[in-house]
N, C-alpha and C. Protein backbone atom coordinates (compact mmCIF):
# COMPACT_ATOMS: atom_id res chain seq x y z
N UNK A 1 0.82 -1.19 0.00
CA UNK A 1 0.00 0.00 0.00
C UNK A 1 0.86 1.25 0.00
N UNK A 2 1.51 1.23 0.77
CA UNK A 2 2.84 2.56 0.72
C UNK A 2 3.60 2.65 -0.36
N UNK A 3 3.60 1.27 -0.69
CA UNK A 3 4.36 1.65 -2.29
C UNK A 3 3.51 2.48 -3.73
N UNK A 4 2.39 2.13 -3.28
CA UNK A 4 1.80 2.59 -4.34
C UNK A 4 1.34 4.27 -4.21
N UNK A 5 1.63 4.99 -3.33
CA UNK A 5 0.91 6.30 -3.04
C UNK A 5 2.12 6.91 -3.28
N UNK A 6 3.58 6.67 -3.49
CA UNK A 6 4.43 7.26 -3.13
C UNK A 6 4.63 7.85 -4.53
N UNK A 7 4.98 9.06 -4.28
CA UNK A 7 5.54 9.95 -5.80
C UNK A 7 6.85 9.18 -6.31
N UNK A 8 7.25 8.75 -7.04
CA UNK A 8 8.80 8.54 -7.31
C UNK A 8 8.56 8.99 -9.15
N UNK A 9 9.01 9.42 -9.76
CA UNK A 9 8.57 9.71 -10.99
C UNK A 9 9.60 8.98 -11.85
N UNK A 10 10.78 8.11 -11.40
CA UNK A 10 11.16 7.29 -12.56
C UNK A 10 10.53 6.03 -12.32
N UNK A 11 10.15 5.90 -13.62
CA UNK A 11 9.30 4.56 -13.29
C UNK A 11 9.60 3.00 -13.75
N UNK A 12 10.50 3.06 -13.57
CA UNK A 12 11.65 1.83 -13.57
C UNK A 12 11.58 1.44 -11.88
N UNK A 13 12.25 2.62 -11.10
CA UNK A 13 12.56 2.28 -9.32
C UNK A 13 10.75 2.51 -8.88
N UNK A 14 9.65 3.17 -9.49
CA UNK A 14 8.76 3.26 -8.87
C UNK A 14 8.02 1.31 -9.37
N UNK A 15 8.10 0.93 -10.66
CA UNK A 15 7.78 -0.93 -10.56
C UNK A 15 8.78 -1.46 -9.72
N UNK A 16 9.94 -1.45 -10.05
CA UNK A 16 10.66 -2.29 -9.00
C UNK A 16 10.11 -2.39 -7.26
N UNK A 17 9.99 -0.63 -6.63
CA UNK A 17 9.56 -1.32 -5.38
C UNK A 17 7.97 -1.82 -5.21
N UNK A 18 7.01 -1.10 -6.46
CA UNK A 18 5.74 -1.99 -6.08
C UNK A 18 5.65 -3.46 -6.53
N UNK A 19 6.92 -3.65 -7.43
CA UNK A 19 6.84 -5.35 -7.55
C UNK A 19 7.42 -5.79 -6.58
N UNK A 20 8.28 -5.58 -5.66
CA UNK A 20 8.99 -5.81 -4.29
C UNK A 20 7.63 -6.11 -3.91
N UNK A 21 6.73 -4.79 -2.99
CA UNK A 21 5.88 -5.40 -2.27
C UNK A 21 4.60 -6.16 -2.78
N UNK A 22 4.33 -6.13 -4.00
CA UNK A 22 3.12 -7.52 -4.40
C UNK A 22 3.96 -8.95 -4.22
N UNK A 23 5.37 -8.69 -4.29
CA UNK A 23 5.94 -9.79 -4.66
C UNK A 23 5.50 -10.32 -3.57
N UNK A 24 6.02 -9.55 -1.75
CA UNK A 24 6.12 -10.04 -0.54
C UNK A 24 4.74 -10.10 -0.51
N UNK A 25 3.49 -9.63 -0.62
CA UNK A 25 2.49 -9.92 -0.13
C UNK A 25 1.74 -11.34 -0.83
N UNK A 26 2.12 -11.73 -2.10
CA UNK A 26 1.83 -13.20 -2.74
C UNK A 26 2.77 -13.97 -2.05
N UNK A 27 3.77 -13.70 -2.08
CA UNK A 27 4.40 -14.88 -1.31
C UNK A 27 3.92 -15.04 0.29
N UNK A 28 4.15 -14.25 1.23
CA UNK A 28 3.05 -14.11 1.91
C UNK A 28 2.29 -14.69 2.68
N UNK A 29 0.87 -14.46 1.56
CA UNK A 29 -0.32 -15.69 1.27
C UNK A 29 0.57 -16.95 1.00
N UNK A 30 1.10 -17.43 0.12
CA UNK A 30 1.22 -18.39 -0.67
C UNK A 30 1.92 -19.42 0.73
N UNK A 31 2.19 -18.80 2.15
CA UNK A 31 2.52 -19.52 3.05
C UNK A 31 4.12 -20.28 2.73
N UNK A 32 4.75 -20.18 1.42
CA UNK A 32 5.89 -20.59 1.82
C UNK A 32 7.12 -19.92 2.59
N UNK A 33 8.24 -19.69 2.25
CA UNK A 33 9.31 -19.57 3.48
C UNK A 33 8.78 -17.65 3.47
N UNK A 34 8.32 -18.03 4.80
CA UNK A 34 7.91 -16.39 5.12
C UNK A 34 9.30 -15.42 5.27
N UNK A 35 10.45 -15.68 5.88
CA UNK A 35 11.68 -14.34 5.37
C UNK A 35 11.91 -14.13 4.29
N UNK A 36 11.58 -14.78 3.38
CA UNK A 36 11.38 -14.13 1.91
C UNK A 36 10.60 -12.86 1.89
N UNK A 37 9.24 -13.44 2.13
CA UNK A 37 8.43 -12.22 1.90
C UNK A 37 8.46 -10.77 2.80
N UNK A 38 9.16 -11.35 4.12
CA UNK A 38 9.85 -10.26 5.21
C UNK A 38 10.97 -9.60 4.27
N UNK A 39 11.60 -10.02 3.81
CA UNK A 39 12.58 -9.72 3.14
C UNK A 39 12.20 -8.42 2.16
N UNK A 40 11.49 -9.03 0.91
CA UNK A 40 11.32 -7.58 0.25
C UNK A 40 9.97 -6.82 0.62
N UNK A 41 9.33 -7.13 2.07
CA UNK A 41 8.79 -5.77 2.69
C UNK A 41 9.70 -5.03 3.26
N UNK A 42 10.90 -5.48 3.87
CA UNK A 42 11.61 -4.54 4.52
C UNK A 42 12.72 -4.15 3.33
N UNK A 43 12.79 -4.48 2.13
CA UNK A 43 13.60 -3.96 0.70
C UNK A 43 12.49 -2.55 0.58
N UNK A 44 10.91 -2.74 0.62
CA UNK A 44 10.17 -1.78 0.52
C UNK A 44 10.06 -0.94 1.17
N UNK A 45 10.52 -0.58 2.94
CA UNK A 45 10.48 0.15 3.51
C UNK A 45 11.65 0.83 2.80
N UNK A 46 13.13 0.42 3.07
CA UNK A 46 14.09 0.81 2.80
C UNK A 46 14.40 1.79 1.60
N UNK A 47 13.40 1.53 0.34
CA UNK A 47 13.63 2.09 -0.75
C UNK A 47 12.64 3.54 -0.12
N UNK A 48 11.99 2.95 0.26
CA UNK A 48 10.49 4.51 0.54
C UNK A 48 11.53 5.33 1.85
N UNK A 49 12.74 4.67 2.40
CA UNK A 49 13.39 5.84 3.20
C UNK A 49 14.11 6.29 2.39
N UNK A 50 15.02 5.71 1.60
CA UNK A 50 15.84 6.27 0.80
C UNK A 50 14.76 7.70 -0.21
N UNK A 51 13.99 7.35 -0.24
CA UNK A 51 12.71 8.44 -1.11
C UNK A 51 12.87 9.57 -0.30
N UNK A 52 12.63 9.45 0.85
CA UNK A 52 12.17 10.33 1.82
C UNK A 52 13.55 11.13 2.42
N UNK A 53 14.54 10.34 1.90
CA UNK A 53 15.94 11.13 2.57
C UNK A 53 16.30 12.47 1.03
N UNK A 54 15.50 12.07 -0.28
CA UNK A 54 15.88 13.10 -1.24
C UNK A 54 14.54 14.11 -0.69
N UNK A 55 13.68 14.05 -0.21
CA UNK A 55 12.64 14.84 -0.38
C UNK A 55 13.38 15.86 1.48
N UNK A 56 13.65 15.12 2.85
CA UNK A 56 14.08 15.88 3.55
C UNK A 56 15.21 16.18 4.36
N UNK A 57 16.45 15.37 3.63
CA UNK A 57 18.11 15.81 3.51
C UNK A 57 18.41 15.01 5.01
N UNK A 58 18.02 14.16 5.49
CA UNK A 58 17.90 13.78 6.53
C UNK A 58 18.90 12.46 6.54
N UNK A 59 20.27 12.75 6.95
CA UNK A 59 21.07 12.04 6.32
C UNK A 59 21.51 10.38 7.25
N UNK A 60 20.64 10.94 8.77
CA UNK A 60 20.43 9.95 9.51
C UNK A 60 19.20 8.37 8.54
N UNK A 61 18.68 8.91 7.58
CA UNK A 61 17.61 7.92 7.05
C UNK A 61 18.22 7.28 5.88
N UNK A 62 19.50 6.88 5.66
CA UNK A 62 20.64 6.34 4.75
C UNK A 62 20.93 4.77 5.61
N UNK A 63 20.50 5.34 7.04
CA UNK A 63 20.91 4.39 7.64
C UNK A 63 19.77 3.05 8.20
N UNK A 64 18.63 3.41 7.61
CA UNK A 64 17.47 2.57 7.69
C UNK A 64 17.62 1.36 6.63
N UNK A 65 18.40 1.59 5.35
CA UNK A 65 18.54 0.04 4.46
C UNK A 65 19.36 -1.05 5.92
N UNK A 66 20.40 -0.29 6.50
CA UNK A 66 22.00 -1.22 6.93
C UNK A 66 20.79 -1.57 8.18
N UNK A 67 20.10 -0.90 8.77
CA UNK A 67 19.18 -1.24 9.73
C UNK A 67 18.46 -2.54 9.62
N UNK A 68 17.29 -2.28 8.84
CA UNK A 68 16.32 -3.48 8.22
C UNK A 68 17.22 -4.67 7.81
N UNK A 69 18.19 -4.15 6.80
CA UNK A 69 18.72 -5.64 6.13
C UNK A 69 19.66 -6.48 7.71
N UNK A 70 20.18 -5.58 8.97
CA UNK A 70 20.99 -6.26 9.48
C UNK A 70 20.01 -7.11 10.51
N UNK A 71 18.36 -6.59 10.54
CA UNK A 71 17.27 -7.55 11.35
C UNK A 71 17.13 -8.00 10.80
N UNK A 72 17.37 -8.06 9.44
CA UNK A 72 16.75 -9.76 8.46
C UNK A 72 18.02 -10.85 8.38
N UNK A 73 19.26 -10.22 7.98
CA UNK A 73 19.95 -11.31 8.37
C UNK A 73 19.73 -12.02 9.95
N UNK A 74 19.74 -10.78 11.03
CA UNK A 74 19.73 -11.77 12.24
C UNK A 74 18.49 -12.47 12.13
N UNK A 75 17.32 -12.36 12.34
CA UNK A 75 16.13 -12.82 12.18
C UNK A 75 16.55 -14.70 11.71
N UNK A 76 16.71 -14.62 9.99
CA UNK A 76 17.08 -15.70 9.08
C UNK A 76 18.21 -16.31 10.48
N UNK A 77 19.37 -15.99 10.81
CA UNK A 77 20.06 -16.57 11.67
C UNK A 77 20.27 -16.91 12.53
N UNK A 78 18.53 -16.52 13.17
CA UNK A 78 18.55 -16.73 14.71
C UNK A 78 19.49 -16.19 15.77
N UNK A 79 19.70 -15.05 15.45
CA UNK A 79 20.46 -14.00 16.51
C UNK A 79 19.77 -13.04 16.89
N UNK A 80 18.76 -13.74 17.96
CA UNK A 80 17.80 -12.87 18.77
C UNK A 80 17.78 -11.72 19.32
N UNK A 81 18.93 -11.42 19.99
CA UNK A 81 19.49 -10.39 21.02
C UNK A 81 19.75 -9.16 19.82
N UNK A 82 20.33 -9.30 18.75
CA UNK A 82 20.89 -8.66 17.51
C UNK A 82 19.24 -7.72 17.14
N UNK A 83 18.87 -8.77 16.73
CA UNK A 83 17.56 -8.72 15.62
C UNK A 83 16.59 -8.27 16.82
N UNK A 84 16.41 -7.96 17.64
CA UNK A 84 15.88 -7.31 18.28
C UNK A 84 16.02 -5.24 18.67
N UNK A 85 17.20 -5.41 18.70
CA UNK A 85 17.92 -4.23 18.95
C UNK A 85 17.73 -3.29 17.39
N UNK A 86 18.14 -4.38 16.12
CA UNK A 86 18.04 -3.71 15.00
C UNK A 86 17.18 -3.27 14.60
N UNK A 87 15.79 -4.36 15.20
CA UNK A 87 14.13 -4.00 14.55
C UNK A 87 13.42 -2.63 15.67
N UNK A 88 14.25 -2.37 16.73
CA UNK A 88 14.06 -1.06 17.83
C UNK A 88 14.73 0.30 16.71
N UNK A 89 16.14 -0.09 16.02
CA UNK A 89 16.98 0.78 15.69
C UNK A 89 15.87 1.31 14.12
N UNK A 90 15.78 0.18 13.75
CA UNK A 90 14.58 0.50 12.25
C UNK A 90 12.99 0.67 12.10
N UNK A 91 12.98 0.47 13.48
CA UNK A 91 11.53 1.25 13.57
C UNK A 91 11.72 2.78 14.03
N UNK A 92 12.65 3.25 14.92
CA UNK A 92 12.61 3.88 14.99
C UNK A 92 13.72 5.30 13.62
N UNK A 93 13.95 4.42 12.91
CA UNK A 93 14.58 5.50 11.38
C UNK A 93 13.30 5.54 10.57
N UNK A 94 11.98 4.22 10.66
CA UNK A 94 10.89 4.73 9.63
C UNK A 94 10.24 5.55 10.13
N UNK A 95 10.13 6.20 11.37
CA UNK A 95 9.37 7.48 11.88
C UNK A 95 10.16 8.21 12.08
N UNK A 96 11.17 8.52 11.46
CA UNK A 96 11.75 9.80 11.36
C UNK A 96 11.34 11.00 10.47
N UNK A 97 10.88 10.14 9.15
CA UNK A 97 10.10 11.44 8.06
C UNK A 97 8.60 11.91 8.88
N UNK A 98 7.99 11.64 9.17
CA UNK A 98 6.85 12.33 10.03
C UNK A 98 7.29 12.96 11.09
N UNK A 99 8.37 12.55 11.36
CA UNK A 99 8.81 13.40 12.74
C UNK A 99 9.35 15.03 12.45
N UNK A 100 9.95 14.78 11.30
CA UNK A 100 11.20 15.63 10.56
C UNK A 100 10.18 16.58 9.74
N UNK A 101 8.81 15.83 9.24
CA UNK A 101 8.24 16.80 8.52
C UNK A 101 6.72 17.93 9.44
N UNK A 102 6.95 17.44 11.21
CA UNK A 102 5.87 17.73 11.76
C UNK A 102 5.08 17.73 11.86
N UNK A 103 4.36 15.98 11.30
CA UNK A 103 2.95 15.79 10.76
C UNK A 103 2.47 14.97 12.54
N UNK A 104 4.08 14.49 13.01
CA UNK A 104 3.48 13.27 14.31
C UNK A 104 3.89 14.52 15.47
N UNK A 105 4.37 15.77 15.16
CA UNK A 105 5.35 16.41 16.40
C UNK A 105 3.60 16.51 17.88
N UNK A 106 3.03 16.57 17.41
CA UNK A 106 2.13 16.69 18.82
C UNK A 106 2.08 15.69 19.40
N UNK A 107 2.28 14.30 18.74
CA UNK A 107 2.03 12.96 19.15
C UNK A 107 3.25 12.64 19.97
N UNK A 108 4.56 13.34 19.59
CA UNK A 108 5.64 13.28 20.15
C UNK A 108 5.62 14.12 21.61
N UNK A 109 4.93 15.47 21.69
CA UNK A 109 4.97 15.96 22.78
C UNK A 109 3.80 15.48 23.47
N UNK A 110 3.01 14.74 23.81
CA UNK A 110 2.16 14.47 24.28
C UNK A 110 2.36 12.98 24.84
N UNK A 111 3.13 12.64 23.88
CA UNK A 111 4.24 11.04 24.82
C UNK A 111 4.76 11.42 25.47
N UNK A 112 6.08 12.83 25.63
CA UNK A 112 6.95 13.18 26.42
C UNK A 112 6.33 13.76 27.46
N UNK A 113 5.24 14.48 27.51
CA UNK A 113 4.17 14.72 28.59
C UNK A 113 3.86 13.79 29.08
N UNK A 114 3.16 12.54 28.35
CA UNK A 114 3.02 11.62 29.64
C UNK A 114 3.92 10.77 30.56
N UNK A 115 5.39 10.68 29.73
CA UNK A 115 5.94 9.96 30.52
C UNK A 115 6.85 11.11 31.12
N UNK A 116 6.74 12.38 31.22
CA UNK A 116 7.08 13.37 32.00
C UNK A 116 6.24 13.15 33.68
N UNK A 117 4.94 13.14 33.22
CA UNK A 117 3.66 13.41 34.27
C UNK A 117 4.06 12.34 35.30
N UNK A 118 4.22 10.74 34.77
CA UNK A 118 4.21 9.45 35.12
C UNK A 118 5.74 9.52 36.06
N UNK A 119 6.69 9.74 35.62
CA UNK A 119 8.03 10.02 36.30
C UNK A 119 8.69 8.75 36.22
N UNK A 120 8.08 8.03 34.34
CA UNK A 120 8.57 6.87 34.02
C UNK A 120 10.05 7.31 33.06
N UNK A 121 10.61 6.15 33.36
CA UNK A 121 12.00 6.16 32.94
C UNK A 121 12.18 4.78 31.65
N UNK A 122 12.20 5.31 30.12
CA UNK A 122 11.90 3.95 29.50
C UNK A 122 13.81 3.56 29.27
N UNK A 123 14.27 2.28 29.40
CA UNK A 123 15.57 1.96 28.89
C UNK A 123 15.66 1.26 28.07
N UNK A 124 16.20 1.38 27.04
CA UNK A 124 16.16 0.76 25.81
C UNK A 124 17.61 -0.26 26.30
């Protein structure tokens, strides 16, 4: 679905990533080896950050491909402790363009308010 709303105007890289994600969502369904289809959804995030790093210079979001791809290798390899930390590190680079463009910033101060109010301490 994200692939398809996104502006990219060459349309060579704009089929490539919506065939990425029909690819992952038939495979998918189709129930066989599901890190495949993990695989080029998180090829699809990665390309839609790389989008989003020409549209807001945000040079921290270069680092969302090395992110995603290093939770899919651990994931595939069963390096739990890894692939945990990476999928914290790459969720938090795909909310960086809403953050950066001030569409989530109230949602952001209104978390930091509550866990201001609460006098909770989160540790990653």
């Amino acid at each position: 679905m994200a692939s398809t709303t996104v502006h990219i105007y060459d349309k060579r890289f704009r089929w490539l990533i919506q065939g990425a994600g029909l690819f992952s969502a038939i495979w998918f369904m189709s129930g066989l080896w599901q890190p495949l289809a993990l695989g080029a959804a998180l090829f699809v995030f990665s390309a839609l950050s790389i989008k989003e790093y020409f549209c807001f210079k945000v040079k921290i979001l270069l680092l969302t491909p090395v992110a995603l791809a290093g939770f899919w290798f651990c994931l595939v390899f069963n390096v739990a402790n890894a692939a945990i930390g990476l999928a914290i590190v790459g969720a938090a680079l795909l909310h960086m363009p809403p953050l950066v463009n001030g569409a989530c910033r109230y949602i952001l101060i209104s978390v930091i308010r509550a866990v201001t109010k609460c006098n909770c301490l989160i540790i990653l």
